[in-house]
Protein backbone atom coordinates (compact mmCIF):
# COMPACT_ATOMS: atom_id res chain seq x y z
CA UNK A 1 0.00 0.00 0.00
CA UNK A 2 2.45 2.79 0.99
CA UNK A 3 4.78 1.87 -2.05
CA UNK A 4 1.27 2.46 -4.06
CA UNK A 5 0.81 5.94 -2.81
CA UNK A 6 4.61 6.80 -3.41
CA UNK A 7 3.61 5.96 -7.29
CA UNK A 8 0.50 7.29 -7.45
CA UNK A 9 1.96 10.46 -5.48
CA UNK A 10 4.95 10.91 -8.32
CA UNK A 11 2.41 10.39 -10.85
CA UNK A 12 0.73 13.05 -10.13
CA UNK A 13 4.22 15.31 -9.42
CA UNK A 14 4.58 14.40 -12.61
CA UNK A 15 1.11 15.57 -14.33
CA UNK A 16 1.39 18.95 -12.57
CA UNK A 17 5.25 19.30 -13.85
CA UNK A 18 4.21 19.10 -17.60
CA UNK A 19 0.97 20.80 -17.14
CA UNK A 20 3.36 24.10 -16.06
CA UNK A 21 3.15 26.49 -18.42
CA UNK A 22 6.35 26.90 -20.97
CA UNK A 23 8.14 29.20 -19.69
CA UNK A 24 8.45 28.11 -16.55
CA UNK A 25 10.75 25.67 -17.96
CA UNK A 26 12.96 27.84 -20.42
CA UNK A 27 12.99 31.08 -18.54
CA UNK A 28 15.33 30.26 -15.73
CA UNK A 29 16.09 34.29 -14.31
CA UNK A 30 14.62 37.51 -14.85
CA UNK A 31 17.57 39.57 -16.01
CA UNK A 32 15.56 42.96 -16.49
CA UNK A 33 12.11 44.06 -16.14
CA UNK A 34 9.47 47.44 -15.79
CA UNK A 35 6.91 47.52 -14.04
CA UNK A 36 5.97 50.53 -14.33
CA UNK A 37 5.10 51.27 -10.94
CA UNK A 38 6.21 54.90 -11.09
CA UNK A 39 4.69 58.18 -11.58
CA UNK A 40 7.01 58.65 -14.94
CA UNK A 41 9.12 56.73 -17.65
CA UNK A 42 12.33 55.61 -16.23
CA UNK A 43 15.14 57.21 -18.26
CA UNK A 44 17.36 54.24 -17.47
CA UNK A 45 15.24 51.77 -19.29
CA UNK A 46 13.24 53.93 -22.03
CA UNK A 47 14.23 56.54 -24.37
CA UNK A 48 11.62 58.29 -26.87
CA UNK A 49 11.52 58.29 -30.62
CA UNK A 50 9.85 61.21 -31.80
CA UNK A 51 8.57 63.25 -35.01
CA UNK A 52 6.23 62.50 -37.94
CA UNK A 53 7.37 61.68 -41.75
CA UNK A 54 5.46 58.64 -41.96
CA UNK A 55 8.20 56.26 -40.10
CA UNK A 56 8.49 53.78 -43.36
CA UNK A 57 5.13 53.39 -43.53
CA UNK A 58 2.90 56.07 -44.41
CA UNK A 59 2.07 56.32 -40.72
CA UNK A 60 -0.16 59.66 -39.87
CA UNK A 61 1.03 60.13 -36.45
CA UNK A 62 3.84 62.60 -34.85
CA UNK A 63 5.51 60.89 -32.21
CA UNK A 64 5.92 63.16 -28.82
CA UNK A 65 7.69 62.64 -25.98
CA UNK A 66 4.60 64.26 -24.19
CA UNK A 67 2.95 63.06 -21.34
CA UNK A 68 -0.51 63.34 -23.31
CA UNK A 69 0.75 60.56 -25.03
CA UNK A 70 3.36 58.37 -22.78
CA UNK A 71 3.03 58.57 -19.31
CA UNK A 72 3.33 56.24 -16.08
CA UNK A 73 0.25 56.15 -13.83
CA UNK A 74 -1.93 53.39 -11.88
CA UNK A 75 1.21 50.95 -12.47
CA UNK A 76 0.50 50.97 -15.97
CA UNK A 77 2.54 52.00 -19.55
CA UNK A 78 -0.02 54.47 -21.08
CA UNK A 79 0.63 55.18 -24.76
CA UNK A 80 -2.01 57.32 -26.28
CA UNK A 81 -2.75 58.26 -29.73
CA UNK A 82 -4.94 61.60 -29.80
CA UNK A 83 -6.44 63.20 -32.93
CA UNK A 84 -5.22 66.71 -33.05
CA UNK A 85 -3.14 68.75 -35.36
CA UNK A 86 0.88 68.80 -34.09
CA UNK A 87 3.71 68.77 -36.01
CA UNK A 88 2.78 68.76 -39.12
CA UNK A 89 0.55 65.89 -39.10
CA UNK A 90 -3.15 64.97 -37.70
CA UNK A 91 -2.73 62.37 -35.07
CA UNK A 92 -0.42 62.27 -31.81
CA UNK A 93 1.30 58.79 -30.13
CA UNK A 94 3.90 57.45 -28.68
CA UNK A 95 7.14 55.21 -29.38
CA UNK A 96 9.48 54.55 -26.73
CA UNK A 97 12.48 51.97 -27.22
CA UNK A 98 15.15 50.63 -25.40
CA UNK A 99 17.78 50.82 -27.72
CA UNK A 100 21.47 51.88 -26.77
CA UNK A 101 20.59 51.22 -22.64
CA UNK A 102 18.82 47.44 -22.99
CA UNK A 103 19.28 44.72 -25.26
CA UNK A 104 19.57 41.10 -25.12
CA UNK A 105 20.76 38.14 -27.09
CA UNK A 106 17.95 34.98 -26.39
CA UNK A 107 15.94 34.54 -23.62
CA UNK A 108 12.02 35.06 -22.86
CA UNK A 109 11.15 38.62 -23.97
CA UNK A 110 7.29 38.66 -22.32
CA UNK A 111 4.77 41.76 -21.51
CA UNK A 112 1.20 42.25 -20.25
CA UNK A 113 -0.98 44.41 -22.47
CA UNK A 114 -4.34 45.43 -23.34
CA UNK A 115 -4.47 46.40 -26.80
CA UNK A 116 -6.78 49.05 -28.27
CA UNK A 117 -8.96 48.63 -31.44
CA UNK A 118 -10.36 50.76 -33.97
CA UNK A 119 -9.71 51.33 -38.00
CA UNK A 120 -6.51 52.89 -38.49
CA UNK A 121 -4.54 52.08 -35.36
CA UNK A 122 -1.28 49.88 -35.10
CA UNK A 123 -0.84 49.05 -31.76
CA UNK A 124 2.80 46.90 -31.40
CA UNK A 125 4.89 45.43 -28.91
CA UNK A 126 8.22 44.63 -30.93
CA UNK A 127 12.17 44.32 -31.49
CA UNK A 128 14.57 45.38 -33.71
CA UNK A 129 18.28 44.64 -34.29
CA UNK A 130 21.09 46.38 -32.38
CA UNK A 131 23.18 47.17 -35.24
CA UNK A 132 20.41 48.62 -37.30
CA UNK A 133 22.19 51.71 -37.47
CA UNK A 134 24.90 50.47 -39.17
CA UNK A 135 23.55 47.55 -41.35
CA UNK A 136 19.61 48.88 -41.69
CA UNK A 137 16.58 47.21 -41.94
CA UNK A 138 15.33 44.58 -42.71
CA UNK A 139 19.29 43.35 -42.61
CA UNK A 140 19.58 44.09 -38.80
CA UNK A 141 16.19 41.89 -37.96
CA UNK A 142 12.87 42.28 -36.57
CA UNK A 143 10.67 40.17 -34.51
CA UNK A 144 7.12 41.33 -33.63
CA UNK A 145 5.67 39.96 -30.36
CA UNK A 146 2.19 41.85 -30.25
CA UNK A 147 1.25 43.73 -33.09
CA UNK A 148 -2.39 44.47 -34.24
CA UNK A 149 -4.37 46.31 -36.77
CA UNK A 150 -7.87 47.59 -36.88
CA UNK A 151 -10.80 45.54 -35.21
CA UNK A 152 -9.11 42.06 -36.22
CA UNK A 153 -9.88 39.59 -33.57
CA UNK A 154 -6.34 37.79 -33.13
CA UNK A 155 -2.64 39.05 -32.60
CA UNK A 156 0.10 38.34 -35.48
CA UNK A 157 3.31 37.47 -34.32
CA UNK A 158 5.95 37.92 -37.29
CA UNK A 159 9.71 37.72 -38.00
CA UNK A 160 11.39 39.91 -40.72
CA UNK A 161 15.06 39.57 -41.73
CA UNK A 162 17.02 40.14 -45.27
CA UNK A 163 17.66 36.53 -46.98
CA UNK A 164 18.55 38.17 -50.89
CA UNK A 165 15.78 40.69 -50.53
CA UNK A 166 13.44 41.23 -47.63
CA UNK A 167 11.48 37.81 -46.10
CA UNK A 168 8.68 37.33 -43.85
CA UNK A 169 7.93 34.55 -41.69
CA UNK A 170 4.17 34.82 -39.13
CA UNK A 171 1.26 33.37 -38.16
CA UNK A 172 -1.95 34.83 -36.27
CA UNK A 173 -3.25 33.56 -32.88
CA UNK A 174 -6.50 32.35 -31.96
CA UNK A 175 -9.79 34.58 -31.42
CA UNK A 176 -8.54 37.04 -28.23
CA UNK A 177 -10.86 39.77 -26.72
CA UNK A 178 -8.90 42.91 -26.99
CA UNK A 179 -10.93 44.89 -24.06
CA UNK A 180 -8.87 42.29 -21.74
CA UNK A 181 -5.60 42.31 -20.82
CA UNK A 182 -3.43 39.65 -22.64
CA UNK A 183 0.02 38.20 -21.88
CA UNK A 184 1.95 38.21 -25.37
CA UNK A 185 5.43 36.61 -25.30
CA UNK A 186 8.36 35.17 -27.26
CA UNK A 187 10.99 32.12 -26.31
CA UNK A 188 13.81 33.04 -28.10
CA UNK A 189 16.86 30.43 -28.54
CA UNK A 190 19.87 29.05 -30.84
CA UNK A 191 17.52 26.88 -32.70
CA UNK A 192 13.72 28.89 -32.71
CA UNK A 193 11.77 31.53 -31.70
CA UNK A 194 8.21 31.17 -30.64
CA UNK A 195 5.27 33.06 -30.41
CA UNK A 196 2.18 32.90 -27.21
CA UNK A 197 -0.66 34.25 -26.35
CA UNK A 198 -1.69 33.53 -22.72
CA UNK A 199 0.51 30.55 -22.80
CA UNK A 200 -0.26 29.15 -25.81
CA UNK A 201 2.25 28.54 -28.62
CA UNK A 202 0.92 29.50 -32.12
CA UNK A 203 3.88 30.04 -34.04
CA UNK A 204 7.18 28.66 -34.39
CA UNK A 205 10.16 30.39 -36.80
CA UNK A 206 13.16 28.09 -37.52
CA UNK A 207 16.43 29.75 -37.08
CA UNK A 208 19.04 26.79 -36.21
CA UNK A 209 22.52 27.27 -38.01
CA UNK A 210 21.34 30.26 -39.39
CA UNK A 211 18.73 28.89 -42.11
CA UNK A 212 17.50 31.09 -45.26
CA UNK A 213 19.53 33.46 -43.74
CA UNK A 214 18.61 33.97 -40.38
CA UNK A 215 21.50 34.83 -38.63
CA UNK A 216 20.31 38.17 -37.92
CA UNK A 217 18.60 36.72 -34.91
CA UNK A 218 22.23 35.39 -33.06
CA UNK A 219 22.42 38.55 -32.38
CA UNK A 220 21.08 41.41 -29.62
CA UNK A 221 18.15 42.88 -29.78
CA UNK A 222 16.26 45.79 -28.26
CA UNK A 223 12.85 46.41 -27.13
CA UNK A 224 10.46 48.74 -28.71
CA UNK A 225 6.03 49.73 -27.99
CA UNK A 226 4.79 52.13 -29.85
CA UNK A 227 0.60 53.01 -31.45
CA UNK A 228 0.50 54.16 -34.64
CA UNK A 229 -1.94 55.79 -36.67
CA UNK A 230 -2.49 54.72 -39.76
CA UNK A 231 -0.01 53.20 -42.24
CA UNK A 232 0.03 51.06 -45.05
CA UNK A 233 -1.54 47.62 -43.27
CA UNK A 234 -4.59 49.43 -41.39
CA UNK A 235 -5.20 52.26 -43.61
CA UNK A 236 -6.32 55.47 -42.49
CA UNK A 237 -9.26 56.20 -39.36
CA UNK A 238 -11.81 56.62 -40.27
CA UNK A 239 -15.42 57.90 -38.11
CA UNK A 240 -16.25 54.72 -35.97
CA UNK A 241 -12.51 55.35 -34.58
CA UNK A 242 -12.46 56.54 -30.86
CA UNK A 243 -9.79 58.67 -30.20
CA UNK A 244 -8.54 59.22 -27.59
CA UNK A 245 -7.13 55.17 -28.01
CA UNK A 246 -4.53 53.77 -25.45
CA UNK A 247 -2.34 50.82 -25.09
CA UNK A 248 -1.48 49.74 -21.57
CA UNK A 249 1.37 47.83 -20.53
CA UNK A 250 1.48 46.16 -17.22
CA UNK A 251 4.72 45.06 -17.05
CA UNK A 252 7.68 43.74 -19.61
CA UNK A 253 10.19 41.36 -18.48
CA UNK A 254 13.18 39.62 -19.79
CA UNK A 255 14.45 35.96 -18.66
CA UNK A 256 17.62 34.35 -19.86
């Protein structure tokens, strides 16, 4: 009898052990994190990107470094796109990045956020090469970990590097409700990198010894958030879009 319960008592150690969720089991230690518990953006993790011009892709937003569009409140991220004339262009947001203070080479790369919807906005959750400014995009990388247009009901999580020419490599999630807040995360190692929602895995991107040209992504990378407005995927608002719209980030965090 007792040598029956020690079985049937590792049986079920076992059960609960491969019922934990993923990353339990590749993210061993959080090397960095926000979480935003402040009254402002900390300088030492975030700087701002800021102007209009359309950012690559037609966006119709000027990026400010104004609190009316990022700020730190409720221990929340709050980036806010606002329709109102300002530098030369129609719409206000943010875009804040890490770059040149934060960036890592594999790990977990995971944040809490509650995305907003409408025609014509672009909320994203993202990263982008380190050396960008020396070897551009798309040669430098880019892997998107929440990114959204318009009033679609699922998240696309996409990888873009330079293999002779620009390639593309994503999938979409499952249905999500976007008034919630969602955890949106990537396990990034030698051999893949892999996209969740909540836990769940719904895409996986091949990039062992470098494959179609994917060393790009052996390499650090820095985080970025950001709403646009507009842009060649969503198109332009249009009436049914509720301004003022704002993406809210609970926390980011980085394991290795």
């Amino acid at each position: 009898m007792l040598k029956s319960k020690k079985l049937l008592i590792t049986f079920i150690i076992a059960l609960l052990v491969a019922a934990m969720p993923c990353m339990n089991a590749f993210a061993s230690t959080l090397v960095w994190s926000d979480e935003f518990n402040g009254t402002s953006l900390s300088g030492s993790n975030w700087v701002y990107e800021t102007g209009g011009g359309g950012w690559g892709n037609n966006e119709l937003e000027c990026y400010t470094n104004r609190t009316q569009n990022v700020s730190v409140s409720g221990g929340y991220l709050n980036i806010t796109a606002l329709k109102e004339s300002y530098g030369g262009m129609n719409y206000t947001s943010g875009r804040i990045k890490t770059q040149g203070l934060h960036d890592w080479t594999y790990g977990t790369i995971d944040a809490r956020i509650k995305i907003p919807t409408g025609q014509g906005l672009w909320p994203a959750f993202w990263m982008l090469g380190s050396n960008i400014g020396s070897v551009g995009w798309p040669q430098c990388g880019e892997m998107d970990i929440a990114e959204h247009v318009n009033t679609n009901t699922y998240n696309n999580g996409t990888m873009h590097w330079y293999n002779n020419g620009q390639a593309d490599y994503g999938l979409t999630s499952g249905t999500l409700d976007f008034g919630q807040f969602h955890d949106y995360q990537i396990q990034w190692d030698t051999n893949a990198i892999k996209w969740y929602v909540d836990g769940t895995l719904y895409c996986t991107g091949n990039i062992q010894n470098n494959i179609n040209g994917t060393d790009a992504f052996h390499k650090p990378f820095f985080i970025l958030f950001n709403l646009a407005v507009g842009g060649n995927w969503p198109g332009a608002p249009n009436g049914s879009t509720v301004f003022p719209a704002t993406m809210q980030v609970d926390y980011v965090r980085v394991y290795q």
